[in-house]
PDB file of N, CA and C in Angstrom:
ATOM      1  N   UNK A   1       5.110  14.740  -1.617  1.00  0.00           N
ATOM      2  CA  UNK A   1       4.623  13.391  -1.851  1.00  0.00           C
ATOM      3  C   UNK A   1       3.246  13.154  -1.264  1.00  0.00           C
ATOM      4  N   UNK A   2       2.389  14.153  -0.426  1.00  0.00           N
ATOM      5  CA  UNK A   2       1.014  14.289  -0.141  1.00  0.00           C
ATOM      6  C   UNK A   2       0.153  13.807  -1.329  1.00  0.00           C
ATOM      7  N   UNK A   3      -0.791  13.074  -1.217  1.00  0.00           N
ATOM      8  CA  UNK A   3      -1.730  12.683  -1.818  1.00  0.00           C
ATOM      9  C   UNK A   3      -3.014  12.855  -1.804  1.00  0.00           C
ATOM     10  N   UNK A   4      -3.779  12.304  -2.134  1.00  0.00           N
ATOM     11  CA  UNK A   4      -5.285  12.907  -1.851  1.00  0.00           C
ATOM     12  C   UNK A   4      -5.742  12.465  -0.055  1.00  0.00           C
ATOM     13  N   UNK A   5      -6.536  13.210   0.589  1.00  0.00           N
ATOM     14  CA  UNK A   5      -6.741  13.166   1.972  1.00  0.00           C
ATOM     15  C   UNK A   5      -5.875  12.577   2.496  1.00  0.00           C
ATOM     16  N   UNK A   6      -4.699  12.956   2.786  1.00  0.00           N
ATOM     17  CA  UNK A   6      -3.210  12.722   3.147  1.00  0.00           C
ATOM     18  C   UNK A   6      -2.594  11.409   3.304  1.00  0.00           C
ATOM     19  N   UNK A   7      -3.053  10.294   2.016  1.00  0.00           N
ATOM     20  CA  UNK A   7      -2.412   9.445   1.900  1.00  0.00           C
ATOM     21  C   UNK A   7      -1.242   9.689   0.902  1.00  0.00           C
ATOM     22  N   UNK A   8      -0.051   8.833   1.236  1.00  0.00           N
ATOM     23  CA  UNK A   8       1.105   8.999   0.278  1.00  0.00           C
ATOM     24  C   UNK A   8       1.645   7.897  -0.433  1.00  0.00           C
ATOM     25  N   UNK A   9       2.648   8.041  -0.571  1.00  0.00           N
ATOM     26  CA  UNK A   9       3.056   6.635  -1.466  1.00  0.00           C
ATOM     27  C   UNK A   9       4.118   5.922  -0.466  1.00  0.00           C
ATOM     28  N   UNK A  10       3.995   4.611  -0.314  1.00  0.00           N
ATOM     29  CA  UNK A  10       4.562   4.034   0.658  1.00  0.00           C
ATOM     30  C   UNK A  10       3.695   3.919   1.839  1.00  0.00           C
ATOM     31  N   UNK A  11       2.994   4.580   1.851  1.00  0.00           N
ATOM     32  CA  UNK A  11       1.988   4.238   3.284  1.00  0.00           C
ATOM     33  C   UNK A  11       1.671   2.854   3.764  1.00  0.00           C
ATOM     34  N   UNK A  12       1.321   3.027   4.766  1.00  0.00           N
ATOM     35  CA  UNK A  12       0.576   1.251   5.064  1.00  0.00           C
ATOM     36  C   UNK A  12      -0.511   1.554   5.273  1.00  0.00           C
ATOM     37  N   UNK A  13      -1.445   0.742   4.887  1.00  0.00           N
ATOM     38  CA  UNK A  13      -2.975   0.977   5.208  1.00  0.00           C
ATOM     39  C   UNK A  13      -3.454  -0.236   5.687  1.00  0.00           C
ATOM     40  N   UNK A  14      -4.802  -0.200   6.075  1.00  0.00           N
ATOM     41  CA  UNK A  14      -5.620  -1.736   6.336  1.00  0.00           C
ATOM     42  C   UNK A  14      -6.783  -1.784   5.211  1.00  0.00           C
ATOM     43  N   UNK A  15      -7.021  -2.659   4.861  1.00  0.00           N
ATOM     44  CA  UNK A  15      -8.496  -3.152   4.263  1.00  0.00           C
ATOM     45  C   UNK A  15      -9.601  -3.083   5.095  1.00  0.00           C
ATOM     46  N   UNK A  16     -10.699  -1.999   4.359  1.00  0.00           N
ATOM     47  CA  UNK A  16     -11.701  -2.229   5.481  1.00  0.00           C
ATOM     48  C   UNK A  16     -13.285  -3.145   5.196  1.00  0.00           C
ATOM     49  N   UNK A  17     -12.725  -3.426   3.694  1.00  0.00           N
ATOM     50  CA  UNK A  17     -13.663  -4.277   3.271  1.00  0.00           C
ATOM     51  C   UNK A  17     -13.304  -5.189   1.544  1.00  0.00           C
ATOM     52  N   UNK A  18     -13.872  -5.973   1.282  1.00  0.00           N
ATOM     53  CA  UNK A  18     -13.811  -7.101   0.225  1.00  0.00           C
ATOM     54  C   UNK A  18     -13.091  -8.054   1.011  1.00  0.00           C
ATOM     55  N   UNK A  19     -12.925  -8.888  -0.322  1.00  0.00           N
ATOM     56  CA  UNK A  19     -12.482 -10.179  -0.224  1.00  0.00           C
ATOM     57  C   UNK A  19     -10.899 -10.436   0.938  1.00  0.00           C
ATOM     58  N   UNK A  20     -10.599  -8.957   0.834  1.00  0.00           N
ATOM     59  CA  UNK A  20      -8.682  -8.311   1.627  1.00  0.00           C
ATOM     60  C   UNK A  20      -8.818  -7.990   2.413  1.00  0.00           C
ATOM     61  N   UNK A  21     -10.307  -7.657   2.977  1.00  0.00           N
ATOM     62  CA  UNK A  21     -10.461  -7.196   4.606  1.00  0.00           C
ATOM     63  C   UNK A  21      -9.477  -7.818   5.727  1.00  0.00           C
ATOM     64  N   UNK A  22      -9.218  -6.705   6.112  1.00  0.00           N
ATOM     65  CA  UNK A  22      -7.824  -6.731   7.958  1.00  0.00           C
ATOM     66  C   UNK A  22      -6.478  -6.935   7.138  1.00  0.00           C
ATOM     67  N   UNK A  23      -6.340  -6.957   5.769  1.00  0.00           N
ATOM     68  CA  UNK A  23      -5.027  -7.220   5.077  1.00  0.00           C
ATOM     69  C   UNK A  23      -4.589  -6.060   4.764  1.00  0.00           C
ATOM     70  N   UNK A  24      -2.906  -5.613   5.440  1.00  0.00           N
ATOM     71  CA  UNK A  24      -1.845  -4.834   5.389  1.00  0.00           C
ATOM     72  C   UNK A  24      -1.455  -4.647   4.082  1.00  0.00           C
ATOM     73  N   UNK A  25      -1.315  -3.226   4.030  1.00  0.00           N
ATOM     74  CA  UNK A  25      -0.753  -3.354   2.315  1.00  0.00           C
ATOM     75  C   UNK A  25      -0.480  -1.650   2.471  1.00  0.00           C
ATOM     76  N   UNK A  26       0.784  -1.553   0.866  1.00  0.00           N
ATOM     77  CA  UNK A  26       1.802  -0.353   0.717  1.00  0.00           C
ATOM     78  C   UNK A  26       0.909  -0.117  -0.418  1.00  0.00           C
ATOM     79  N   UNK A  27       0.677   1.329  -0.150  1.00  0.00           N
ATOM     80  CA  UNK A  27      -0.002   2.877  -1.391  1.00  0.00           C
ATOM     81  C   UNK A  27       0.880   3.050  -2.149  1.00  0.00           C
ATOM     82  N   UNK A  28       0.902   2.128  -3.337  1.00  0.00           N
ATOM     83  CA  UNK A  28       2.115   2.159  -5.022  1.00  0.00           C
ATOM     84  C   UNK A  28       1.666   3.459  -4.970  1.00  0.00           C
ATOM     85  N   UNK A  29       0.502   3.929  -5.468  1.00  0.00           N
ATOM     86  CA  UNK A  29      -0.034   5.549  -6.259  1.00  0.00           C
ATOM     87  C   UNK A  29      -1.401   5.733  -5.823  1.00  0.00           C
ATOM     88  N   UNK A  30      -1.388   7.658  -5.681  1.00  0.00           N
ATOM     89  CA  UNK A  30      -2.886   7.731  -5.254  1.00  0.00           C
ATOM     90  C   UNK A  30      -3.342   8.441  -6.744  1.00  0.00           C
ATOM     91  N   UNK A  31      -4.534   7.820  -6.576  1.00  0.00           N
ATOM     92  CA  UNK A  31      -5.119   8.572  -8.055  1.00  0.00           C
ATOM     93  C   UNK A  31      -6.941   8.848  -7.657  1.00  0.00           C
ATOM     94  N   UNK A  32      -7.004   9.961  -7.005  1.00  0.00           N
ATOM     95  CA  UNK A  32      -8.513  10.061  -6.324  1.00  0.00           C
ATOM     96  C   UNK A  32      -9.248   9.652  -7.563  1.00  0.00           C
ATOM     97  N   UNK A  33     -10.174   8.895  -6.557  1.00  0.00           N
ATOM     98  CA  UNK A  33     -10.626   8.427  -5.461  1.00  0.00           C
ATOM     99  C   UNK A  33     -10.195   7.361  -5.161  1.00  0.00           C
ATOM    100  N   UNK A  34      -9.279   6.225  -5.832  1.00  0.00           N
ATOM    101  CA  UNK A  34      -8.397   5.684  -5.467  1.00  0.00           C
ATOM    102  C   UNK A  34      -7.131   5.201  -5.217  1.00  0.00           C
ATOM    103  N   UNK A  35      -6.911   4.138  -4.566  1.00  0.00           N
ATOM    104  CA  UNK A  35      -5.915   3.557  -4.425  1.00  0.00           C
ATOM    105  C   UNK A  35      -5.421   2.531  -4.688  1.00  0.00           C
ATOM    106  N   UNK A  36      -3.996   2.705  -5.318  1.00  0.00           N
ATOM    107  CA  UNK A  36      -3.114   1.156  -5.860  1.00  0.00           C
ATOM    108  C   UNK A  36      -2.545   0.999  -4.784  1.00  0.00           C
ATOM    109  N   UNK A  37      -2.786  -0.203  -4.236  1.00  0.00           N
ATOM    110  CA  UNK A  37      -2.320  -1.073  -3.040  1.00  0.00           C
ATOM    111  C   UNK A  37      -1.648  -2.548  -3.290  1.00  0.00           C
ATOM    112  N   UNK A  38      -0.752  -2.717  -2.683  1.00  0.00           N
ATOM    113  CA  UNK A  38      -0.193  -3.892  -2.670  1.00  0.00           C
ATOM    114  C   UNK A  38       0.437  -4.952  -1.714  1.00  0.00           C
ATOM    115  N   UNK A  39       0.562  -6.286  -1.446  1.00  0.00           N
ATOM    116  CA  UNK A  39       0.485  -6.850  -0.433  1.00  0.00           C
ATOM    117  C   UNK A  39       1.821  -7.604  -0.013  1.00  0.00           C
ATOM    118  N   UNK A  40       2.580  -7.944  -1.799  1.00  0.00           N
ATOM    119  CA  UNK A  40       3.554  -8.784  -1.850  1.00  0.00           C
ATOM    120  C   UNK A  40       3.663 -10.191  -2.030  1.00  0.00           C
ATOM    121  N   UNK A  41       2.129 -10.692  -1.436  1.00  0.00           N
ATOM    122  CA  UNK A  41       1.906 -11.969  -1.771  1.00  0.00           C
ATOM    123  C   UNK A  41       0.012 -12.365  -2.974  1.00  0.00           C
ATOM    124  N   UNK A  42      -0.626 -11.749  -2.076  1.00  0.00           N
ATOM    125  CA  UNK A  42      -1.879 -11.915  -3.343  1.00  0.00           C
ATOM    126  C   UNK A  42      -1.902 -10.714  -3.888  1.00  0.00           C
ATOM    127  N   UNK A  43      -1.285  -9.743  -4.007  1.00  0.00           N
ATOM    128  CA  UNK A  43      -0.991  -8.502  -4.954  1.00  0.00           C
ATOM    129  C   UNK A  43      -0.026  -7.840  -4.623  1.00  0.00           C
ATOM    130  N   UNK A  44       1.014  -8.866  -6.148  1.00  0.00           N
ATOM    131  CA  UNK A  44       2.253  -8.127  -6.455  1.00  0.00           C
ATOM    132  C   UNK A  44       2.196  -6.726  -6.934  1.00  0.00           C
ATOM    133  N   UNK A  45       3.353  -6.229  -6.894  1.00  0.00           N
ATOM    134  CA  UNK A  45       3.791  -4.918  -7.401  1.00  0.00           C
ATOM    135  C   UNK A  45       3.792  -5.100  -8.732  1.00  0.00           C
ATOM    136  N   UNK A  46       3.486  -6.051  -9.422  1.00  0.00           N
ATOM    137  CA  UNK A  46       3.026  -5.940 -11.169  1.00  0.00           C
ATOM    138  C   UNK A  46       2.063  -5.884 -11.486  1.00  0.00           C
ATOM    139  N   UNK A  47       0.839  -6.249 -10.136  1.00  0.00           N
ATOM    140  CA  UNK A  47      -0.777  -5.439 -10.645  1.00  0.00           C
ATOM    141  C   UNK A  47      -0.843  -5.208  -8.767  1.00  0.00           C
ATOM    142  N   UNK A  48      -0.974  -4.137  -8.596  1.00  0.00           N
ATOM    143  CA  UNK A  48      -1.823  -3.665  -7.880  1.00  0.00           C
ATOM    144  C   UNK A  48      -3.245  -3.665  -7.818  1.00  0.00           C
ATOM    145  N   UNK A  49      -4.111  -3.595  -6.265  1.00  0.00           N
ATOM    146  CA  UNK A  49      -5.254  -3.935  -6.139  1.00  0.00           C
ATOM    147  C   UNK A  49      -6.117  -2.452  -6.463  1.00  0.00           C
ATOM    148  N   UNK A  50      -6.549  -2.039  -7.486  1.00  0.00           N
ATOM    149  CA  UNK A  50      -7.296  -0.407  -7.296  1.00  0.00           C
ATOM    150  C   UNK A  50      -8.292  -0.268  -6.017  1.00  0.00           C
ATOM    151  N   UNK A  51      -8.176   0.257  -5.284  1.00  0.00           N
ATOM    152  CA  UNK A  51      -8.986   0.259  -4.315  1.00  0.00           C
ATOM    153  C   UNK A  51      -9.693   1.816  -4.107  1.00  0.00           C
ATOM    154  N   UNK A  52     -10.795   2.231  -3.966  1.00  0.00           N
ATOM    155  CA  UNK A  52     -11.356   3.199  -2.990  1.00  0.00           C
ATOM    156  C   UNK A  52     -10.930   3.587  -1.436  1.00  0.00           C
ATOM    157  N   UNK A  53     -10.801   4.704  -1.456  1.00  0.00           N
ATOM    158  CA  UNK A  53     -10.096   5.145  -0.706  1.00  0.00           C
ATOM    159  C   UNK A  53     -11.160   4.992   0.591  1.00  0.00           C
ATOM    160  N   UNK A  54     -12.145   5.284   0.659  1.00  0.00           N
ATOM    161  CA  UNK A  54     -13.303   4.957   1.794  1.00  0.00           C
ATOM    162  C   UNK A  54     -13.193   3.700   2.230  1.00  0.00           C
ATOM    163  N   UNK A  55     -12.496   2.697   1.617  1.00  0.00           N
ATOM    164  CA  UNK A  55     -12.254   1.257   2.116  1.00  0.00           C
ATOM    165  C   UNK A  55     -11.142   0.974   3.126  1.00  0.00           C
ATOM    166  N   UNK A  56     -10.585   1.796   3.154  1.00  0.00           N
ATOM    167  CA  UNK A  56      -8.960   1.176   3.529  1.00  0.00           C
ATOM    168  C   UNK A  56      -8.847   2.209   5.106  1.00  0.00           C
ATOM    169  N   UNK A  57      -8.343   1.668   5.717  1.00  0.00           N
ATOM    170  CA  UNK A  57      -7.981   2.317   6.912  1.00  0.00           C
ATOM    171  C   UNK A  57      -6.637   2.710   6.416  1.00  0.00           C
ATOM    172  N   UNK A  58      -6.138   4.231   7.366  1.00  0.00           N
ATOM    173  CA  UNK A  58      -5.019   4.903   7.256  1.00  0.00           C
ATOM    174  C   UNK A  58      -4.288   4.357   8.467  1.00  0.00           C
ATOM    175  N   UNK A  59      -2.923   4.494   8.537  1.00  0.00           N
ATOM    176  CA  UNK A  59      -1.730   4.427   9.094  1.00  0.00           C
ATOM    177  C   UNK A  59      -0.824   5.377   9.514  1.00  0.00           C
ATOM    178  N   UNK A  60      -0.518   5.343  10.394  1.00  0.00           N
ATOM    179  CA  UNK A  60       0.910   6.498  10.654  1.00  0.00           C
ATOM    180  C   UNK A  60       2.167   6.154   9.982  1.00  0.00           C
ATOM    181  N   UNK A  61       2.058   4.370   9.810  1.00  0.00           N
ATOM    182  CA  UNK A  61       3.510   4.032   9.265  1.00  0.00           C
ATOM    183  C   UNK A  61       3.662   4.193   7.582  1.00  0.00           C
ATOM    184  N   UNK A  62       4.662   4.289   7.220  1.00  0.00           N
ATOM    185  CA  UNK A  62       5.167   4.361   6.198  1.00  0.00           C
ATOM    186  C   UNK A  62       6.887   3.990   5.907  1.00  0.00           C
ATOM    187  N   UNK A  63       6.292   3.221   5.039  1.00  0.00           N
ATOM    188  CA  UNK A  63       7.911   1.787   4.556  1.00  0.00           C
ATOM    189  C   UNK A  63       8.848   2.644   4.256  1.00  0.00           C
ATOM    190  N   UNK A  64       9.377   2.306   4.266  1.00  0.00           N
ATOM    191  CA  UNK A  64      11.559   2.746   4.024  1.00  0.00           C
ATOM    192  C   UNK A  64      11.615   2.124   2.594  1.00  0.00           C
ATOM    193  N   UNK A  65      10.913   1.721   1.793  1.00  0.00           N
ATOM    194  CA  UNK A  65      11.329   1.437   0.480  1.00  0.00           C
ATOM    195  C   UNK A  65      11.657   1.876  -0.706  1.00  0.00           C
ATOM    196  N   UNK A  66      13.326   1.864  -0.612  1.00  0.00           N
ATOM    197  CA  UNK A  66      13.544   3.037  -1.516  1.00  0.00           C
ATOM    198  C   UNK A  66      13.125   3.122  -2.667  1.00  0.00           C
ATOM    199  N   UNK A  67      12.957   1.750  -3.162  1.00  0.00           N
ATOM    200  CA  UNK A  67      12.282   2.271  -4.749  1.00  0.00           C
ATOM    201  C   UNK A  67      11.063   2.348  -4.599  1.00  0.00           C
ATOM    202  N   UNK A  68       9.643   2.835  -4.174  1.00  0.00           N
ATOM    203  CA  UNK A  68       9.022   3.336  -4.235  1.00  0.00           C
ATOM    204  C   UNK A  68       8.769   5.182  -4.193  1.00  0.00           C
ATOM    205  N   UNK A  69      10.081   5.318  -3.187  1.00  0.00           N
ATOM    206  CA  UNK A  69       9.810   6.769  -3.679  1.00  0.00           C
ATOM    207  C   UNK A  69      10.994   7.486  -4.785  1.00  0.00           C
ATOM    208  N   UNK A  70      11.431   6.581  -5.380  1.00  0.00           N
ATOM    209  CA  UNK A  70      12.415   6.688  -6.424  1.00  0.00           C
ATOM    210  C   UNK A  70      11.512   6.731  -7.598  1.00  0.00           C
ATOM    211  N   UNK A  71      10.597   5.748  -7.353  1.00  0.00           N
ATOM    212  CA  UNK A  71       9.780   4.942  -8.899  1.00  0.00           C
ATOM    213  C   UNK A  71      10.310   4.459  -9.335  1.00  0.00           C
ATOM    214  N   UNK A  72      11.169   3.734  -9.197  1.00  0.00           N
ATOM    215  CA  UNK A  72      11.890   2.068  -9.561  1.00  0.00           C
ATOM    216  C   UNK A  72      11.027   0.710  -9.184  1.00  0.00           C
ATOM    217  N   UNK A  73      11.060   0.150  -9.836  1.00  0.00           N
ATOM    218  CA  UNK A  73      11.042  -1.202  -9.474  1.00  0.00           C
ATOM    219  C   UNK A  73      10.908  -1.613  -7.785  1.00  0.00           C
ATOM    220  N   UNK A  74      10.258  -2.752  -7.493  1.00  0.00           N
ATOM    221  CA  UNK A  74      10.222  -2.817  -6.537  1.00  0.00           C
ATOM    222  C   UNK A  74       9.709  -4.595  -6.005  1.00  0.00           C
ATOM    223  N   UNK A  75      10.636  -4.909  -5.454  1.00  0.00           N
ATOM    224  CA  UNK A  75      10.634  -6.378  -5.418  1.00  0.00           C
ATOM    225  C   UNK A  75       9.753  -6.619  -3.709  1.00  0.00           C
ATOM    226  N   UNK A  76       8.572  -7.844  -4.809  1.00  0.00           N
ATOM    227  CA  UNK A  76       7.873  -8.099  -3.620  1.00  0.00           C
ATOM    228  C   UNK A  76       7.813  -8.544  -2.209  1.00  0.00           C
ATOM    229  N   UNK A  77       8.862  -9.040  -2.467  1.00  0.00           N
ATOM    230  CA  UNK A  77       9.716  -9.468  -0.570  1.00  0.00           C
ATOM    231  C   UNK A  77       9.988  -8.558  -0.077  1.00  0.00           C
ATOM    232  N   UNK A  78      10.207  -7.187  -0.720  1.00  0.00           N
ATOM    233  CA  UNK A  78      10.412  -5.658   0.262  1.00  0.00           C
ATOM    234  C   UNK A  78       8.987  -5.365   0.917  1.00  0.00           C
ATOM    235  N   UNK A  79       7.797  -5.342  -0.352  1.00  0.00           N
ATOM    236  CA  UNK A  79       7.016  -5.249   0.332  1.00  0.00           C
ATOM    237  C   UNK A  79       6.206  -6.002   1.372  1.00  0.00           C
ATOM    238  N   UNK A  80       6.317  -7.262   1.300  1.00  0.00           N
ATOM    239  CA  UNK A  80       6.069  -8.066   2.164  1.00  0.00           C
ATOM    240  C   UNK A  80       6.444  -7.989   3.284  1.00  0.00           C
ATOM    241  N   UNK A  81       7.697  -7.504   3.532  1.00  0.00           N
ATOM    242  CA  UNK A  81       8.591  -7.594   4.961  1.00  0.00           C
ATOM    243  C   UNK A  81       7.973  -6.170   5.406  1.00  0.00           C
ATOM    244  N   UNK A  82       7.593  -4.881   4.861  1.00  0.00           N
ATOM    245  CA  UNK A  82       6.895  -4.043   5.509  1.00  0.00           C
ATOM    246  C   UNK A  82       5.687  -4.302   5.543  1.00  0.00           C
ATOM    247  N   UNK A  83       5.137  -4.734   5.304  1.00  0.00           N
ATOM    248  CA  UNK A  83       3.337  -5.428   5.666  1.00  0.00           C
ATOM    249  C   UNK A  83       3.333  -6.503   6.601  1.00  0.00           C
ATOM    250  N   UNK A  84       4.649  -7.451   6.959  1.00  0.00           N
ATOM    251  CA  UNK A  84       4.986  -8.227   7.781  1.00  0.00           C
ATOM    252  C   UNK A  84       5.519  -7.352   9.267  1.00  0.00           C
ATOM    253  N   UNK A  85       6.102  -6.426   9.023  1.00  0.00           N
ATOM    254  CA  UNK A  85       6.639  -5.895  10.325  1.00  0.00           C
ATOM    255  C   UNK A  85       5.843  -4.974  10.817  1.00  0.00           C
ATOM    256  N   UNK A  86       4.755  -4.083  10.265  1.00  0.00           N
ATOM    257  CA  UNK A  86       3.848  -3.901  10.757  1.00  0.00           C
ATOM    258  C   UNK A  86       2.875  -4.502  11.662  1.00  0.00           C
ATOM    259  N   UNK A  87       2.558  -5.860  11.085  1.00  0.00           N
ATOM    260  CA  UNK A  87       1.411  -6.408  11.629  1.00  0.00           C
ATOM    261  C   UNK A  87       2.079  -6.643  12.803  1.00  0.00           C
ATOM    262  N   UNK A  88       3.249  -6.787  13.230  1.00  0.00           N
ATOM    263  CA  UNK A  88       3.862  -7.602  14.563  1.00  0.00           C
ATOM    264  C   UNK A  88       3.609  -6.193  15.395  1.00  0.00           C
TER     265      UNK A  88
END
């Protein structure tokens, strides 16, 4: 499940710049040079934010959400609550 410069799917990352800067968010898919990111609240899991990968700060954590590494569906209050329990 390695991705390009060892981001994966499910990751948490930070914003390191635009309008989402310091905003927590889960790696839907890596597709170099970027990244589909999502927040749960200003970007659902029905559009992801495409982002550049030079933007985003990396993480050690990575969500428990099973349907992301299933590729199912994936309801935005899951992701929210891991972008929420991170930040704490």
């Amino acid at each position: 499940m390695d991705g390009f410069d060892g981001f994966q799917i499910g990751q948490l990352v930070i914003s390191k710049a635009g309008r989402d800067k310091g905003t927590v968010m889960v790696v839907m898919s890596v597709e170099p040079p970027y990244l589909y990111l999502c927040d749960g609240k200003t970007r659902p899991a029905a559009r992801p934010k495409k982002k550049k990968i030079t933007h985003v700060q990396k993480t050690n954590a990575v969500s428990d959400i099973k349907g992301l590494i299933i590729g199912k569906k994936v309801k935005d209050s899951d992701i929210r609550r891991a972008c929420n329990d991170f930040a704490l």
